[in-house]
Each structure stands twice: as structure tokens, then as C-alpha cells.
C-alpha atoms as a PDB file:
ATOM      1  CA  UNK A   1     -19.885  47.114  42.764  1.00  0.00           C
ATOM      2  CA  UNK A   2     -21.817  43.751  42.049  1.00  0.00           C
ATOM      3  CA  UNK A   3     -19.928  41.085  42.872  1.00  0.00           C
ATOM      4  CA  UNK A   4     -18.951  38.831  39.364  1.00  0.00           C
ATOM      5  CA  UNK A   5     -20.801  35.586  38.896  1.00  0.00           C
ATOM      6  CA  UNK A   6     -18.971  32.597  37.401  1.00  0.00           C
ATOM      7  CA  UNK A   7     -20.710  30.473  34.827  1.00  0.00           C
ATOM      8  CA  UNK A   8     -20.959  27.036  35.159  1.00  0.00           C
ATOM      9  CA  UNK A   9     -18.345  24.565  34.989  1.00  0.00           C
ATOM     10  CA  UNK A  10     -18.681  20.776  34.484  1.00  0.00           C
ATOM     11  CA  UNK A  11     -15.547  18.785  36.138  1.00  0.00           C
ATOM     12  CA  UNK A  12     -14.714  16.514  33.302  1.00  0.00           C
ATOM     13  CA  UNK A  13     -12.107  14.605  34.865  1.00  0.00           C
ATOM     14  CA  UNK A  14     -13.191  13.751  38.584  1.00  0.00           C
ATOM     15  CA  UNK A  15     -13.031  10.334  40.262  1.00  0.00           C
ATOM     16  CA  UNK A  16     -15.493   8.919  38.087  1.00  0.00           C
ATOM     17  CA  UNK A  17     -13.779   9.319  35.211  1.00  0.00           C
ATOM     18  CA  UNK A  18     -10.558   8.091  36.226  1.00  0.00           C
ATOM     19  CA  UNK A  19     -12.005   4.965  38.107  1.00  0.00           C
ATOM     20  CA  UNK A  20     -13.532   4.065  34.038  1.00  0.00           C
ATOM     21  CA  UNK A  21     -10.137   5.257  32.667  1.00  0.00           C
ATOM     22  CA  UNK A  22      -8.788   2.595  30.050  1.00  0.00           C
ATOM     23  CA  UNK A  23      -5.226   2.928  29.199  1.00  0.00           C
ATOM     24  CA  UNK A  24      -4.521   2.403  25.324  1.00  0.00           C
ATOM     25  CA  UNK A  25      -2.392  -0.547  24.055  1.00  0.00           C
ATOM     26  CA  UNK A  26       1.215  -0.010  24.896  1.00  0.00           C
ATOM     27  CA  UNK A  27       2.061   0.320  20.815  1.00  0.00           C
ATOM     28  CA  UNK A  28       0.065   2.715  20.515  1.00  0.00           C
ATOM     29  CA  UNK A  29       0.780   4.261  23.528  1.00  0.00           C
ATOM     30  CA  UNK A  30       4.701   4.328  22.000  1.00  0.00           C
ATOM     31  CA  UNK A  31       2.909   5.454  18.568  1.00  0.00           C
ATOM     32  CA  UNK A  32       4.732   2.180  16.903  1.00  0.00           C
ATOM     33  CA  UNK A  33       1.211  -0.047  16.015  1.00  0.00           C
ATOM     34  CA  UNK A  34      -1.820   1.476  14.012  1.00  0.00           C
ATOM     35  CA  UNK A  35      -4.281  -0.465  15.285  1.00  0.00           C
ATOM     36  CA  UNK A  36      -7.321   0.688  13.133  1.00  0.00           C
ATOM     37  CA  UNK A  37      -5.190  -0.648  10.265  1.00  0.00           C
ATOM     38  CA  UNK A  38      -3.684  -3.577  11.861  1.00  0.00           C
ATOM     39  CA  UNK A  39      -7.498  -5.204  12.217  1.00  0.00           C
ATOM     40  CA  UNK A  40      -8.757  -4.831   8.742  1.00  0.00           C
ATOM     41  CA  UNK A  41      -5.382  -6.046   7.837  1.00  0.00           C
ATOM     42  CA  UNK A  42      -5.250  -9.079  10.139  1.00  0.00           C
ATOM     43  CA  UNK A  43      -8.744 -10.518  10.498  1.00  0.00           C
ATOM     44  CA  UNK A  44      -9.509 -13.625   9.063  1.00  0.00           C
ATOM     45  CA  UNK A  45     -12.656 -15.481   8.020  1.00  0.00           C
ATOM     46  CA  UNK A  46     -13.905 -17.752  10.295  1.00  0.00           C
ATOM     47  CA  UNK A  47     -14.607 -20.683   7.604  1.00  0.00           C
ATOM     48  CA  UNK A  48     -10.735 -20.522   6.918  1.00  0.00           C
ATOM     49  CA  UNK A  49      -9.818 -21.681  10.118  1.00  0.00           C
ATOM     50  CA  UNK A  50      -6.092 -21.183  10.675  1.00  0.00           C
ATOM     51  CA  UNK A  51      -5.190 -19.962   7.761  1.00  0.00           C
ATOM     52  CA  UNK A  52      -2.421 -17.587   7.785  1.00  0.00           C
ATOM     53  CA  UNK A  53      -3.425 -13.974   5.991  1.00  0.00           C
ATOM     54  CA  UNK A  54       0.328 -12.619   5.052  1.00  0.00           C
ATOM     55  CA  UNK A  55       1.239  -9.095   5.195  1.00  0.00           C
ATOM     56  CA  UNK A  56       3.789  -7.473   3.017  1.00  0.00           C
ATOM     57  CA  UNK A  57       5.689  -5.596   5.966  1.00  0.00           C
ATOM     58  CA  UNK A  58       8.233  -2.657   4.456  1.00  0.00           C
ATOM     59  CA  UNK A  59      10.411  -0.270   7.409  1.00  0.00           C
ATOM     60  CA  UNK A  60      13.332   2.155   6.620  1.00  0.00           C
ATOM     61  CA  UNK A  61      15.594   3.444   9.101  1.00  0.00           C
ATOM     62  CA  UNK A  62      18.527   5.537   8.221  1.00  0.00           C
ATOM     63  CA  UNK A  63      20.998   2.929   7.427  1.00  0.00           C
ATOM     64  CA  UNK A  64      18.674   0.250   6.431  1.00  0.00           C
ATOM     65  CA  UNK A  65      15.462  -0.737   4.309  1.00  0.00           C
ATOM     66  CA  UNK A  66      13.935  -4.175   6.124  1.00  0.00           C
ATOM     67  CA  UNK A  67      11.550  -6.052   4.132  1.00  0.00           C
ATOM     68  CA  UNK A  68       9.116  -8.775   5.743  1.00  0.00           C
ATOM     69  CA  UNK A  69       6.742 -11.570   5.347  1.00  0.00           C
ATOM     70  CA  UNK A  70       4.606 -11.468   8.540  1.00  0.00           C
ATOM     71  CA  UNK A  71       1.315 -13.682   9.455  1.00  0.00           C
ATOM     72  CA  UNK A  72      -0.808 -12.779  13.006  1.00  0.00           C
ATOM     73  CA  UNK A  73      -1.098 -15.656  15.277  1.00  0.00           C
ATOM     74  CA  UNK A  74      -3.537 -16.044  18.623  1.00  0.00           C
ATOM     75  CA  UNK A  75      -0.472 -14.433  20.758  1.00  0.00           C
ATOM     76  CA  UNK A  76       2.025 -12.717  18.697  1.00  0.00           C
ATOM     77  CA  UNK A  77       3.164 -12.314  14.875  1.00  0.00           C
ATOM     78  CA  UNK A  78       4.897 -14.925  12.600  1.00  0.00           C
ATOM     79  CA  UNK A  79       8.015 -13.762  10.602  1.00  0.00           C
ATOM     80  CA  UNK A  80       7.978 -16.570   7.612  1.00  0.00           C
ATOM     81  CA  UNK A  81      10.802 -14.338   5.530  1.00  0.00           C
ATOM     82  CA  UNK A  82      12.593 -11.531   5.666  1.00  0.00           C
ATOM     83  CA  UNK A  83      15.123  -9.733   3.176  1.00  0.00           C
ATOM     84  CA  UNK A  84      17.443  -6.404   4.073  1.00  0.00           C
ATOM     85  CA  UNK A  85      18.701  -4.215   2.212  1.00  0.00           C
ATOM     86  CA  UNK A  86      22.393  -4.289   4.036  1.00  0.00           C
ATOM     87  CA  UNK A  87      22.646  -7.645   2.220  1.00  0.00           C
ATOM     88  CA  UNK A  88      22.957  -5.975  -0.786  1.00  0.00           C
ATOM     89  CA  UNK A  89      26.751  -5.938  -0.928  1.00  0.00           C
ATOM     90  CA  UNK A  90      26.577  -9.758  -1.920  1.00  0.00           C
ATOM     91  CA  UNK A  91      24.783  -8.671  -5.229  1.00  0.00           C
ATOM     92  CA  UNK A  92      27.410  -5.672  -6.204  1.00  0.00           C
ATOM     93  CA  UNK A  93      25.594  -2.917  -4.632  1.00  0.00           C
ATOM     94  CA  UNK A  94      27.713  -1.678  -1.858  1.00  0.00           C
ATOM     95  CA  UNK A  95      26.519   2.084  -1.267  1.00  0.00           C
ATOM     96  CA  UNK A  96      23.468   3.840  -1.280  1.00  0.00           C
ATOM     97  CA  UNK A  97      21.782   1.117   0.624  1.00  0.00           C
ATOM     98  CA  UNK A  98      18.817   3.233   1.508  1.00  0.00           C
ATOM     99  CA  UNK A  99      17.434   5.048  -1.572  1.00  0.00           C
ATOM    100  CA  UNK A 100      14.148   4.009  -4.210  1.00  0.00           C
ATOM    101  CA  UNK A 101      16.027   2.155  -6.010  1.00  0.00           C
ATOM    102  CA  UNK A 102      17.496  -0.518  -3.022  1.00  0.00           C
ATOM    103  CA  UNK A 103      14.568  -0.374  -1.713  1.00  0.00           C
ATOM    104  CA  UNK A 104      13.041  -2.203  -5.197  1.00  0.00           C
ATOM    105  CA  UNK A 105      16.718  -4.672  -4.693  1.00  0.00           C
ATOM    106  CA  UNK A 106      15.291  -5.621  -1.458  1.00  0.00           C
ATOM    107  CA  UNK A 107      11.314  -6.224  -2.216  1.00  0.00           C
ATOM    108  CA  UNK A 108      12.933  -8.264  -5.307  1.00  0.00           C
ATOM    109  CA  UNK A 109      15.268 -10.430  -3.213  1.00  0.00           C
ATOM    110  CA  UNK A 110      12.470 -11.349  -0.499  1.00  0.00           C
ATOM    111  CA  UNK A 111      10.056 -12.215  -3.314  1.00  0.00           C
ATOM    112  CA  UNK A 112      12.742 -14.345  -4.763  1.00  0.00           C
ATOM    113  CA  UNK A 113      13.333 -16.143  -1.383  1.00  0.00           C
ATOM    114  CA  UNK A 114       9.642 -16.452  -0.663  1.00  0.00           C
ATOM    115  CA  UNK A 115       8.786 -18.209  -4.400  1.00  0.00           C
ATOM    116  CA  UNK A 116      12.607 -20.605  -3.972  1.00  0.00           C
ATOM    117  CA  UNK A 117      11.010 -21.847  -0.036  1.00  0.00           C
ATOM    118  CA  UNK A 118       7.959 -22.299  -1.588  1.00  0.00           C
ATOM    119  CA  UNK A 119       8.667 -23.842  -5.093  1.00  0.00           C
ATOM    120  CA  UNK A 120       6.805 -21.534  -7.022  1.00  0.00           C
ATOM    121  CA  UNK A 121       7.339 -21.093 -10.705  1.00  0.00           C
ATOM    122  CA  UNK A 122       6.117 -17.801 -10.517  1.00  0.00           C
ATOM    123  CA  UNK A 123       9.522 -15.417 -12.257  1.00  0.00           C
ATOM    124  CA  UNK A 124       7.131 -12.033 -12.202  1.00  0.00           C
ATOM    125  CA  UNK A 125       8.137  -9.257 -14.350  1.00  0.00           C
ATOM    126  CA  UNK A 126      10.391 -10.537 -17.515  1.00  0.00           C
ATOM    127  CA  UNK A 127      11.594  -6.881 -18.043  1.00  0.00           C
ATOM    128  CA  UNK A 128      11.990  -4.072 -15.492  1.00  0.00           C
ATOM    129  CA  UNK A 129      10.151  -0.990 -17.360  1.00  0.00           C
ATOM    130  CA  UNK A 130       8.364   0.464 -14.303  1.00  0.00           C
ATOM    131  CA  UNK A 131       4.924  -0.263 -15.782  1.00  0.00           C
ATOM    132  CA  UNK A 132       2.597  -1.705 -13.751  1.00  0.00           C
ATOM    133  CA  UNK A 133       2.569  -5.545 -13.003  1.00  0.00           C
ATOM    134  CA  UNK A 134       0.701  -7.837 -11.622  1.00  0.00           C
ATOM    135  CA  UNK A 135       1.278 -11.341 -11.379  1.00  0.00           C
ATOM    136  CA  UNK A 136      -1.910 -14.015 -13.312  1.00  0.00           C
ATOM    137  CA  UNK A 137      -2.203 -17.066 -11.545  1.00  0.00           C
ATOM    138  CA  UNK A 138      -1.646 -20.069 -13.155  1.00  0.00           C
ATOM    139  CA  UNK A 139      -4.759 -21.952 -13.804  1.00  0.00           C
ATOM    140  CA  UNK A 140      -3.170 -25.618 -13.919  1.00  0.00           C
ATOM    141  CA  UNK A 141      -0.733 -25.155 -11.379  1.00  0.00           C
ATOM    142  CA  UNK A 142      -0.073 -23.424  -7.561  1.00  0.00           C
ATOM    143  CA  UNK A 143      -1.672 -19.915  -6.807  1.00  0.00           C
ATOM    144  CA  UNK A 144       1.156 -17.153  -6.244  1.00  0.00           C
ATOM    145  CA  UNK A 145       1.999 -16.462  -2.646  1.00  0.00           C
ATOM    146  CA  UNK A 146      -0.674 -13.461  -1.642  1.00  0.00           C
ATOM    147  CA  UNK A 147       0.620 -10.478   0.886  1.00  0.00           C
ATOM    148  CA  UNK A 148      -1.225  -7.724   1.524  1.00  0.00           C
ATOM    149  CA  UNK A 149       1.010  -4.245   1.737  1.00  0.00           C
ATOM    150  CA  UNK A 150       1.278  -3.151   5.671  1.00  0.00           C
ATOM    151  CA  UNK A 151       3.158   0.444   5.413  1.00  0.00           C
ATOM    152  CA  UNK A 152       3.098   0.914   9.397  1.00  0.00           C
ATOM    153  CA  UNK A 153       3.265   4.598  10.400  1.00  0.00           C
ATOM    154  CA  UNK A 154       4.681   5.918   7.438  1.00  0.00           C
ATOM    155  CA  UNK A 155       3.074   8.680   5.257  1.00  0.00           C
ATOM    156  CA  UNK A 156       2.046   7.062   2.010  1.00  0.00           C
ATOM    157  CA  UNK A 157       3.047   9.752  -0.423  1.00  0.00           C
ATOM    158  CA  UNK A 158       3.779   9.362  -4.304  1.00  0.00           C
ATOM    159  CA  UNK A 159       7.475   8.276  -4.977  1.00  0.00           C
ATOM    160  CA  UNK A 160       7.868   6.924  -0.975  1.00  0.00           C
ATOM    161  CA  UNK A 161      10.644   4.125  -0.637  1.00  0.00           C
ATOM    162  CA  UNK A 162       7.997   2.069   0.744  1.00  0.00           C
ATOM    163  CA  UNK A 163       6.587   1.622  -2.948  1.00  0.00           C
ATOM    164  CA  UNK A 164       9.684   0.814  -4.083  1.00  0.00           C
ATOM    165  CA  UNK A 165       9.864  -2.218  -2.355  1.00  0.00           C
ATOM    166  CA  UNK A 166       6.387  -3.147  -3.112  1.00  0.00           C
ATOM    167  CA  UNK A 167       7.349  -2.448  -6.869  1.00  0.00           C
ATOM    168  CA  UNK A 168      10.495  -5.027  -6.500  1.00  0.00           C
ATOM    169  CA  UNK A 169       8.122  -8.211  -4.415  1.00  0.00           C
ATOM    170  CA  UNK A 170       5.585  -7.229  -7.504  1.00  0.00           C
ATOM    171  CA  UNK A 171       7.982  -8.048  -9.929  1.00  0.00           C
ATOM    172  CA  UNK A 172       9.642 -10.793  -7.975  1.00  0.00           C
ATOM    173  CA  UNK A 173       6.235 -12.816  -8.323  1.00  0.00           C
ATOM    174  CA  UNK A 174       4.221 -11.899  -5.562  1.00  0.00           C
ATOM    175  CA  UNK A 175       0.889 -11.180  -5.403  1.00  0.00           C
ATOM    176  CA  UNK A 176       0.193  -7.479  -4.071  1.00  0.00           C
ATOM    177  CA  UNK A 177      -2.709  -6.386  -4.896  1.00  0.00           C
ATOM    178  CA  UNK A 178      -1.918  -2.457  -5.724  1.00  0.00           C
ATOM    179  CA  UNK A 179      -2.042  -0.100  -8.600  1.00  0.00           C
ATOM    180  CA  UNK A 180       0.326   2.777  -9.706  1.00  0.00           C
ATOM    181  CA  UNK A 181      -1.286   5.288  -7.588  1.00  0.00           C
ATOM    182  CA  UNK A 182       1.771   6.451  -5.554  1.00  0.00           C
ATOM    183  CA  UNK A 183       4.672   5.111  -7.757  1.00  0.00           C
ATOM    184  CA  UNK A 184       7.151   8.009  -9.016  1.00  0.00           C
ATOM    185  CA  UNK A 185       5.490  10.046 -11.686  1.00  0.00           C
ATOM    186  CA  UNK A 186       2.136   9.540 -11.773  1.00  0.00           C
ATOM    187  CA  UNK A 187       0.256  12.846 -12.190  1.00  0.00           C
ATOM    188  CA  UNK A 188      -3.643  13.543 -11.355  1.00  0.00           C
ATOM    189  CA  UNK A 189      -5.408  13.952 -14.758  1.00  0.00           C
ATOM    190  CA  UNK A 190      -9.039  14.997 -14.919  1.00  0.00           C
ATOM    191  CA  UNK A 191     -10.284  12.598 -11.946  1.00  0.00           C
ATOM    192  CA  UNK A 192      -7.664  10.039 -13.026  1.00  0.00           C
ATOM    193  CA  UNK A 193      -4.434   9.088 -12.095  1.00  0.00           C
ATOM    194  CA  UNK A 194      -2.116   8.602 -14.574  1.00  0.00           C
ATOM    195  CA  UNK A 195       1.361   6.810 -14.188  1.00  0.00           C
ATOM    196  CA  UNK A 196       4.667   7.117 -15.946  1.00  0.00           C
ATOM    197  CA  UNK A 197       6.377   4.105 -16.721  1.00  0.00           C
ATOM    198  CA  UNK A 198       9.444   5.815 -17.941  1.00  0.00           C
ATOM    199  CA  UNK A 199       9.801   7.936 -14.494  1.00  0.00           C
ATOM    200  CA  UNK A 200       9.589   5.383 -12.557  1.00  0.00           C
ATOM    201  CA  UNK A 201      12.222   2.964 -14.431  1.00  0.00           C
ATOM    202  CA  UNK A 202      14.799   6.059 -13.943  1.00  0.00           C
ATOM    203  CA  UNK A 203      14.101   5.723  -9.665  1.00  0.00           C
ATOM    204  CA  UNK A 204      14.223   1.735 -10.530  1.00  0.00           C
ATOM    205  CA  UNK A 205      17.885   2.318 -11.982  1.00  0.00           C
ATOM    206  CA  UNK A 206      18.394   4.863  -9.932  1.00  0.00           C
ATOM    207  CA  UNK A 207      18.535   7.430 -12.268  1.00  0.00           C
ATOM    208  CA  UNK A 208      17.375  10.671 -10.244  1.00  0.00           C
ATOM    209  CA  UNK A 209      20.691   9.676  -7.831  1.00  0.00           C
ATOM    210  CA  UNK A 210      22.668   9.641 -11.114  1.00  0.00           C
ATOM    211  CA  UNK A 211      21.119  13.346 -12.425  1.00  0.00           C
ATOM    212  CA  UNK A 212      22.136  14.689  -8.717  1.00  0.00           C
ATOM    213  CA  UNK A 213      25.545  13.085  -8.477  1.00  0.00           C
ATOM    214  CA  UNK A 214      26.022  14.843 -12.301  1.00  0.00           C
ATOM    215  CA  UNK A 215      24.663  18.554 -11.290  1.00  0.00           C
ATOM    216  CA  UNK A 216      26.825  18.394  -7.968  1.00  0.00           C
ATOM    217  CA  UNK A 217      29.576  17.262  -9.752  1.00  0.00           C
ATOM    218  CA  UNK A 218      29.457  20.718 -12.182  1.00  0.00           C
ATOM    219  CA  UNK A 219      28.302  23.166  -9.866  1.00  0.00           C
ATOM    220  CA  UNK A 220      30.648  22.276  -6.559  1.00  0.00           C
ATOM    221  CA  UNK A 221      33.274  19.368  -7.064  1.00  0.00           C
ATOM    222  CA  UNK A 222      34.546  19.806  -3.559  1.00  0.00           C
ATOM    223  CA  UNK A 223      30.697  19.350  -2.051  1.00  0.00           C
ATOM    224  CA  UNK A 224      30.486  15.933  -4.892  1.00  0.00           C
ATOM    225  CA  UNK A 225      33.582  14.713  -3.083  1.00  0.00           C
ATOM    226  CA  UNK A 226      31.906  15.064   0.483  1.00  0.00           C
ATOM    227  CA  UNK A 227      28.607  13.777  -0.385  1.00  0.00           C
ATOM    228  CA  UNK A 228      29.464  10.695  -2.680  1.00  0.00           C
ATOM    229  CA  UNK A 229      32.771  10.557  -1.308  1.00  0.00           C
ATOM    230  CA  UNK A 230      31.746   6.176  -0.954  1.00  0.00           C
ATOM    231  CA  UNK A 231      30.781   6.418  -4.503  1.00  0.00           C
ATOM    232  CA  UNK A 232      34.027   7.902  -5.754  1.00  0.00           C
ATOM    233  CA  UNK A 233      35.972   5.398  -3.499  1.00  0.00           C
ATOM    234  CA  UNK A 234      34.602   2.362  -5.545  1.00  0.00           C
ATOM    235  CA  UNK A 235      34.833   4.445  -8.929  1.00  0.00           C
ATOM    236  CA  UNK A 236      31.953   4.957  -9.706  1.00  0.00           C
ATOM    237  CA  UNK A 237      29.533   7.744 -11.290  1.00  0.00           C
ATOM    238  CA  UNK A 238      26.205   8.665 -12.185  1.00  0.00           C
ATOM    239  CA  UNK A 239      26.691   6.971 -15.916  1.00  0.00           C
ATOM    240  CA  UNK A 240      27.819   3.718 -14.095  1.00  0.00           C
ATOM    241  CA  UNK A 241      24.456   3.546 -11.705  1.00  0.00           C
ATOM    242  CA  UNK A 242      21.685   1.656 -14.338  1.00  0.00           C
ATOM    243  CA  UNK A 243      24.496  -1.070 -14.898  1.00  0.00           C
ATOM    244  CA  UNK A 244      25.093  -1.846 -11.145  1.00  0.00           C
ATOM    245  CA  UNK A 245      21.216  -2.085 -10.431  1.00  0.00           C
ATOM    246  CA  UNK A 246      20.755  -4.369 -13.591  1.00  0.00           C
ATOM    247  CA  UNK A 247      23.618  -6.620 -12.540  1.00  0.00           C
ATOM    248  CA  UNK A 248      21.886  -6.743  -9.185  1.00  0.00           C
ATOM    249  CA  UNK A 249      19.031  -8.039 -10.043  1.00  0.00           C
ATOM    250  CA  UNK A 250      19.855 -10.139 -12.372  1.00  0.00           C
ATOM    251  CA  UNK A 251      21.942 -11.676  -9.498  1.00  0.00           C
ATOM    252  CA  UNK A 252      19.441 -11.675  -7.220  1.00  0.00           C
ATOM    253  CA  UNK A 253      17.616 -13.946  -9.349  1.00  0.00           C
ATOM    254  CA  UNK A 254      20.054 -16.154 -10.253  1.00  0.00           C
ATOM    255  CA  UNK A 255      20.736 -17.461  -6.269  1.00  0.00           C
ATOM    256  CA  UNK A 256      18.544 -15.180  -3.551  1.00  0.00           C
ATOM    257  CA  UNK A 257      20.533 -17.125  -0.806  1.00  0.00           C
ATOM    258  CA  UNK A 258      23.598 -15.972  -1.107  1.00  0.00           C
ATOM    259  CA  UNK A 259      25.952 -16.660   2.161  1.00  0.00           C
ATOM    260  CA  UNK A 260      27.043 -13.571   3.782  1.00  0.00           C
ATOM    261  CA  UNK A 261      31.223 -13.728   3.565  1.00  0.00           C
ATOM    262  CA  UNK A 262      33.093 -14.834   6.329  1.00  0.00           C
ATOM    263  CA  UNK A 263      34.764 -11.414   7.338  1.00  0.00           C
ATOM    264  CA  UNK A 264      31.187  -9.480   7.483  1.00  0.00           C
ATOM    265  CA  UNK A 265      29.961  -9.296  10.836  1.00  0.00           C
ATOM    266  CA  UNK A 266      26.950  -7.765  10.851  1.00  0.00           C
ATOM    267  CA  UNK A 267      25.822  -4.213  12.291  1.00  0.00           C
ATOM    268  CA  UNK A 268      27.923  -3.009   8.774  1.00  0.00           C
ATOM    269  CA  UNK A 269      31.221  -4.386  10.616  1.00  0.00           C
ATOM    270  CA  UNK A 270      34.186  -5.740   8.810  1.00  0.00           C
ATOM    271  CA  UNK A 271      36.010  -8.429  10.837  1.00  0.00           C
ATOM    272  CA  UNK A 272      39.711  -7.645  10.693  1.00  0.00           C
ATOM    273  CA  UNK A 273      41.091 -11.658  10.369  1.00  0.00           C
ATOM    274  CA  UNK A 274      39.604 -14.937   8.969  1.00  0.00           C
ATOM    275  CA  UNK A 275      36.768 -16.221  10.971  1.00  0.00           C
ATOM    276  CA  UNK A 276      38.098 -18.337  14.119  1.00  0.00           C
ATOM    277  CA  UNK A 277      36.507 -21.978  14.085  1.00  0.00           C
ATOM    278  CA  UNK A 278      36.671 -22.407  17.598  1.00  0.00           C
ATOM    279  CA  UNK A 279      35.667 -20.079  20.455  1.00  0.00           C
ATOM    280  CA  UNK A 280      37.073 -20.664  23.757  1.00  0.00           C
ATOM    281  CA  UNK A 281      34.073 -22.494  26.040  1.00  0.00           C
ATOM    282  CA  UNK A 282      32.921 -19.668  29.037  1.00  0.00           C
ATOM    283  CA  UNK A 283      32.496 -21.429  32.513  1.00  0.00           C
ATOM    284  CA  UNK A 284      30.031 -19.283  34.477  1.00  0.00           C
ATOM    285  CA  UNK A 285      30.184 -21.552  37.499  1.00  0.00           C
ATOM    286  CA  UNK A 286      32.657 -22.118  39.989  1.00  0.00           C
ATOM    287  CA  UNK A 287      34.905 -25.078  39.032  1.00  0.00           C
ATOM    288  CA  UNK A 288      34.470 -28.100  41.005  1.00  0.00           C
ATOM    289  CA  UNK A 289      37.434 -28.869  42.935  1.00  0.00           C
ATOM    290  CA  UNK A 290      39.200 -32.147  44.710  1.00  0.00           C
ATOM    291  CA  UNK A 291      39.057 -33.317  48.464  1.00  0.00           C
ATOM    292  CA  UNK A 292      42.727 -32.898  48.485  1.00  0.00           C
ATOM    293  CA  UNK A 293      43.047 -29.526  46.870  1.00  0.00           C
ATOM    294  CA  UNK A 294      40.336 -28.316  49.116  1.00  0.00           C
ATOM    295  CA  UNK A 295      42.263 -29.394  51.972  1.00  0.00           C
ATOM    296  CA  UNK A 296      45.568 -28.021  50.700  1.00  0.00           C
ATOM    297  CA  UNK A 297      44.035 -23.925  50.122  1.00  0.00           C
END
């Protein structure tokens, strides 16, 4: 029997190529920054000097929707605003904190915050129809505040939360540059995109939460009772939904700096009694004592 004959092999990863080895940034070693987006969304002209370039900055967790205004500086990033969604309970809307149609409440109320700092005149979108806005400069007077959207990590598919929150700074009075690609209802027609300005009002109002809560409520009353169990606490229903967004917003425009009240926390804790207005003053070092009461231990 012949003896078998390897082919060759090339050693890839052999001293060489470890001594050359560049570790990647730790972000993106934790998969948290996208730094192929981060540039183009980051980089400035030269000729405009230290001019801030603003990014639109929209995150979800589970319990929360955080909206942000952030600008990159030489070492780190620049929060100028920021607007949550668990803030909503000033404004009337005290469950569902994390669905499309918070996520507009929240993209409204930092808009709203962002134009009141700034003393812009800018009130965006008269009427909430879902159509697509975008805010005209006024020729005579200040420029709108300009953000570009910055969507992280997050897949950027039609009807995401992510949009709704662009959809609420848009009609807050920001300028976004976008288009109704990705809102709720639009449909691929031909080569076209085509969007649907009544779909996307029902998300707005939160309409498709209204159609579920209704269906459950039919089908299994006992699985209604489980799942909107908050919802039935505070009385209300799927016909009661539009009404609680529209009374939102329309608070949310009228002061965008509401004070938190004194027994909330934070974290989504309730503090039992009325806020104490002194604290007792922690001593961390030893306290100085006396001649005589050192001599008398």
C-alpha cells in the first residue's frame, strides 16, 4: 500500500498574524456601536468648524422607549435633550408605555422640549392624520432644529417603534429628513412605495391595540383579563384608546416640562409617604474627638 500524501496546507494564523492582530473597538466588540454608520452619521465638514451635527437617537427596551438628542464631540457624545416614554403618566397615559403609539408620545414630547429650549416657533403638524410631514423653514425667521435619524442596531422594518418616534419629533417640528418608506401600511406598488395615511393614524391612536384588546375580549375573556389586566384596572377599553392618545398630545403641547410628582421615584417606583425635605447628613469619617474624652476611653 502507498503511503497517503497530504495536500498542502497554509497556516493562516501563526505568529505573524497574531503579532499584526488589531482588536476591534470595544462597542463593537459588545455588538452595541455600528461603526460604519456612526461615521457617515457623525462627520462634519471641515469649513463648519465646531459645529454640532445632531442625531435623532431612538432605543426601546422592554419597559421603556428612550428618545435622544445627541451631538459627537472630540472625546465622547453630547446629550442636549432627552424625552422617555415612562414620563408619560404626567400626560394621562399610564399603561402601554412601550407600543407604536407611545413611542410617537415620546418623539412628540422631545421635539416639544427641543423647540421650548430653543425658542422656536416651529408647532409641526396642525393635525395628526399619519400623512407624511415635513417641516418648511421659515424664510424670515430661525431654521428648524435639524437631527438626523440614528436607529442603532435595530432592524429597520416597516411599522418598527423606532418610526414611531421619528413620526412624533416630525410632527413636533423637527427637521428629519425621511419619507414614508417604513411607516405602518405602506405597500410596494410597481417600483414604488406607496403609504397609507389612514393605517398609520390607527397605530398613531393606537388603534391595532384597540382591535386586539376587542377580539381577545370575545374569543377568551379570562385571557383579556390576564393580558390587559392594567387596562381594565384604570377602566378602560379599546373604544376609550384614540381619546387618551389625543388628550396626550394635546397635553404634551400645552407644557412639555411637566414636573414629575412628588411620590414617583423613578425605576416605575411609587414612594409610599410624602417626600421628606430633609435627609439625615452621612459622616463617612471618624468623628473628631476632645483631649479630655480621649483621655477618659
Amino acid at each position: 500500500l502507498r503511503a497517503g500524501k497530504m495536500g498542502f496546507i497554509k497556516v493562516v494564523k501563526n505568529k505573524a498574524y497574531f503579532k499584526r492582530f488589531q482588536v476591534k473597538f470595544k462597542r463593537r466588540r459588545q455588538a452595541k456601536t455600528d461603526y460604519y454608520a456612526r461615521k457617515r452619521l457623525i462627520i462634519q465638514d471641515k469649513n463648519k468648524y465646531k459645529t454640532p451635527k445632531y442625531r435623532f437617537v431612538v432605543r426601546h427596551s422592554n419597559k421603556d422607549i428612550t428618545c435622544q438628542i445627541f451631538s459627537a464631540d472630540m472625546t465622547h457624545d453630547v446629550c442636549f435633550l432627552a424625552a422617555y416614554s415612562h414620563e408619560l403618566p404626567r400626560y394621562g397615559v399610564k399603561v402601554g408605555l412601550t407600543n407604536y403609539a407611545a413611542a410617537y408620545c415620546t418623539g412628540l414630547l422631545l421635539a416639544r422640549r427641543v423647540n421650548k429650549k430653543l425658542g422656536l416657533d416651529y408647532t409641526g403638524a396642525k393635525e395628526v392624520d399619519g400623512a407624511l410631514f415635513q417641516v418648511e423653514a421659515n424664510p424670515e425667521g430661525k431654521a428648524p432644529f435639524k437631527a438626523l435619524m440614528d436607529v442603532g442596531l435595530r432592524r429597520t422594518t416597516t411599522g418598527a417603534k423606532i418610526f414611531g418616534a421619528l413620526k412624533g419629533a416630525s410632527d413636533g417640528g423637527l427637521d428629519i429628513p425621511h419619507n414614508d418608506r417604513r411607516f405602518p401600511g405602506t405597500k410596494l406598488e410597481g417600483e414604488d412605495y406607496k403609504g397609507d395615511a389612514e393605517v398609520h393614524k390607527k397605530y398613531i391612536f393606537g388603534g391595532h391595540v384597540a382591535n386586539y384588546m376587542k377580539t381577545l375580549a370575545e374569543e377568551d375573556e379570562e385571557a383579556y383579563k390576564r393580558q390587559f389586566g392594567r387596562y381594565v384596572a384604570l377602566g378602560l377599553d379599546g373604544d376609550a384608546l384614540e381619546g387618551l392618545y389625543k388628550a396626550a398630545h394635546a397635553a404634551i403641547r400645552k407644557d412639555p416640562n411637566l414636573p414629575r410628582d412628588p411620590k414617583v421615584k423613578g425605576s416605575f417606583k411609587v414612594r409610599e409617604g410624602e417626600k421628606p425635605k430633609e435627609y439625615p447628613k452621612k459622616q463617612w469619617q471618624q468623628v473628631k474627638i476632645s483631649k479630655k474624652q480621649r483621655a477618659g476611653r
